[in-house]
Protein backbone atom coordinates (compact mmCIF):
# COMPACT_ATOMS: atom_id res chain seq x y z
CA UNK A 1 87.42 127.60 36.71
CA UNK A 2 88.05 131.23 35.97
CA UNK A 3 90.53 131.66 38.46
CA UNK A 4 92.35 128.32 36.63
CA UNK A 5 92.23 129.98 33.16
CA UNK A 6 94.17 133.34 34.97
CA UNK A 7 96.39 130.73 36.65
CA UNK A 8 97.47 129.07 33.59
CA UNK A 9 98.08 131.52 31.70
CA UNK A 10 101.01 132.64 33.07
CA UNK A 11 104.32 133.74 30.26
CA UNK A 12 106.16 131.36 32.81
CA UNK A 13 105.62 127.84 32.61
CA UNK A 14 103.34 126.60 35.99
CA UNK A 15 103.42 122.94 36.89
CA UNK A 16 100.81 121.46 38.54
CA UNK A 17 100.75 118.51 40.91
CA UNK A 18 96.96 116.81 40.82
CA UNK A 19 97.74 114.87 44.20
CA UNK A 20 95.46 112.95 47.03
CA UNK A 21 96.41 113.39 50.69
CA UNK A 22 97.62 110.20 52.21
CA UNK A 23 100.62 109.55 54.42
CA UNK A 24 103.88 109.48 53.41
CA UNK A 25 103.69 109.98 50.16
CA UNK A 26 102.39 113.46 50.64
CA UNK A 27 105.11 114.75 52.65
CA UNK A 28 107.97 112.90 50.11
CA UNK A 29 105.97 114.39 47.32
CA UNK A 30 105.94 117.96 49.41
CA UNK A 31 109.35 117.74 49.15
CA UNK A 32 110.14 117.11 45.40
CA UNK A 33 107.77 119.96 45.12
CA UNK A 34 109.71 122.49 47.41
CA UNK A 35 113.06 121.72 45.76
CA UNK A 36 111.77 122.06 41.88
CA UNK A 37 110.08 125.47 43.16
CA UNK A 38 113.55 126.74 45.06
CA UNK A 39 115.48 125.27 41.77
CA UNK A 40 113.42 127.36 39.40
CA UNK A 41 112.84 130.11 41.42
CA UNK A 42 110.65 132.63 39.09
CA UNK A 43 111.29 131.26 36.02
CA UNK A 44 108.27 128.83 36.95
CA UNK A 45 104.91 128.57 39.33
CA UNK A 46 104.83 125.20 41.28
CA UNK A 47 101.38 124.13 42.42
CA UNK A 48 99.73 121.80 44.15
CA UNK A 49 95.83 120.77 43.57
CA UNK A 50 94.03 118.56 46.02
CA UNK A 51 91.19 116.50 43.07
CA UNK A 52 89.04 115.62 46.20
CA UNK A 53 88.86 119.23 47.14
CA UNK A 54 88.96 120.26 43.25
CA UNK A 55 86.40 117.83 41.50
CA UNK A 56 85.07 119.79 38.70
CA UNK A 57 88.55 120.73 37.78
CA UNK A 58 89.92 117.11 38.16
CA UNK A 59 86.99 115.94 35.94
CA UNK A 60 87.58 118.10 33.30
CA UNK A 61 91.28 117.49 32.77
CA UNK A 62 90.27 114.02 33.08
CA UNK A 63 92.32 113.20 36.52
CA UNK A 64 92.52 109.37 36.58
CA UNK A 65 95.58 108.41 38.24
CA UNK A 66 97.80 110.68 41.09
CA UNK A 67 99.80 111.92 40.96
CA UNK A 68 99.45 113.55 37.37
CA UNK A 69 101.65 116.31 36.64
CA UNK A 70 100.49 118.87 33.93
CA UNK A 71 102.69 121.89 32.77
CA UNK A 72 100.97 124.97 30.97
CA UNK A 73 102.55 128.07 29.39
CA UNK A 74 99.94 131.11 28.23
CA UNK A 75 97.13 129.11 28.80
CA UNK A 76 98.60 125.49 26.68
CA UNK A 77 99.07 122.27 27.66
CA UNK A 78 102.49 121.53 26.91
CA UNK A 79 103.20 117.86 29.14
CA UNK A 80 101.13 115.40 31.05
CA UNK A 81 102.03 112.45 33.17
CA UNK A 82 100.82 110.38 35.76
CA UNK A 83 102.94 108.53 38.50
CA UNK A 84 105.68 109.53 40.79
CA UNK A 85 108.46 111.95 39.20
CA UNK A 86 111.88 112.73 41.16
CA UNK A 87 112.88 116.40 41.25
CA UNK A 88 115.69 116.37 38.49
CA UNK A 89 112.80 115.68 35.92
CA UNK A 90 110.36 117.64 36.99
CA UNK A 91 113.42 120.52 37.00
CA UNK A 92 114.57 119.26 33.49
CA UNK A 93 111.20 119.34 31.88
CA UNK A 94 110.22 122.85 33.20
CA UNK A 95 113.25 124.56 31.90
CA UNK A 96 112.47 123.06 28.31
CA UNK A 97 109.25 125.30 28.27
CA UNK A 98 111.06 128.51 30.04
């Protein structure tokens, strides 16, 4: 958990992906992912956080549903949501926090 309070509290704003591994979604998800991170460049961290290889962290943020999305800026929680997001939102809300 140490290493998550470093990690989030970057002076950029880092989005996080709390995501399963399963087919096709993955890989469709993999590639929202790739295009918010080459839109945003710097200005942003884009991660992604397995919650069956991350339990303790999943459990604490209270990961129900996947995927969730969670974007932090100097260690706050500034937006939540779970369920499937296209790029241009996920784009749109980083840049509010930047």
């Amino acid at each position: 958990m140490a290493k998550f309070g470093e990690l989030i509290n970057s002076n950029v704003p880092v989005l996080l992906d709390f995501y399963k591994e399963f087919g096709n979604y993955t890989e469709e998800q993999d590639d929202i992912l790739r295009d918010v991170a080459a839109a945003l460049g710097d200005r942003a961290k884009v991660i992604k956080i397995d919650i069956d290889k991350n339990q303790a962290l999943s459990d604490a943020l209270r990961i129900k549903g996947y995927p969730t999305y969670i974007i932090y800026k100097k260690g706050e929680m500034k937006w939540r949501q779970s369920g499937e997001q296209n790029a241009n939102t996920l784009i749109s809300l980083v840049k509010i926090y930047s």
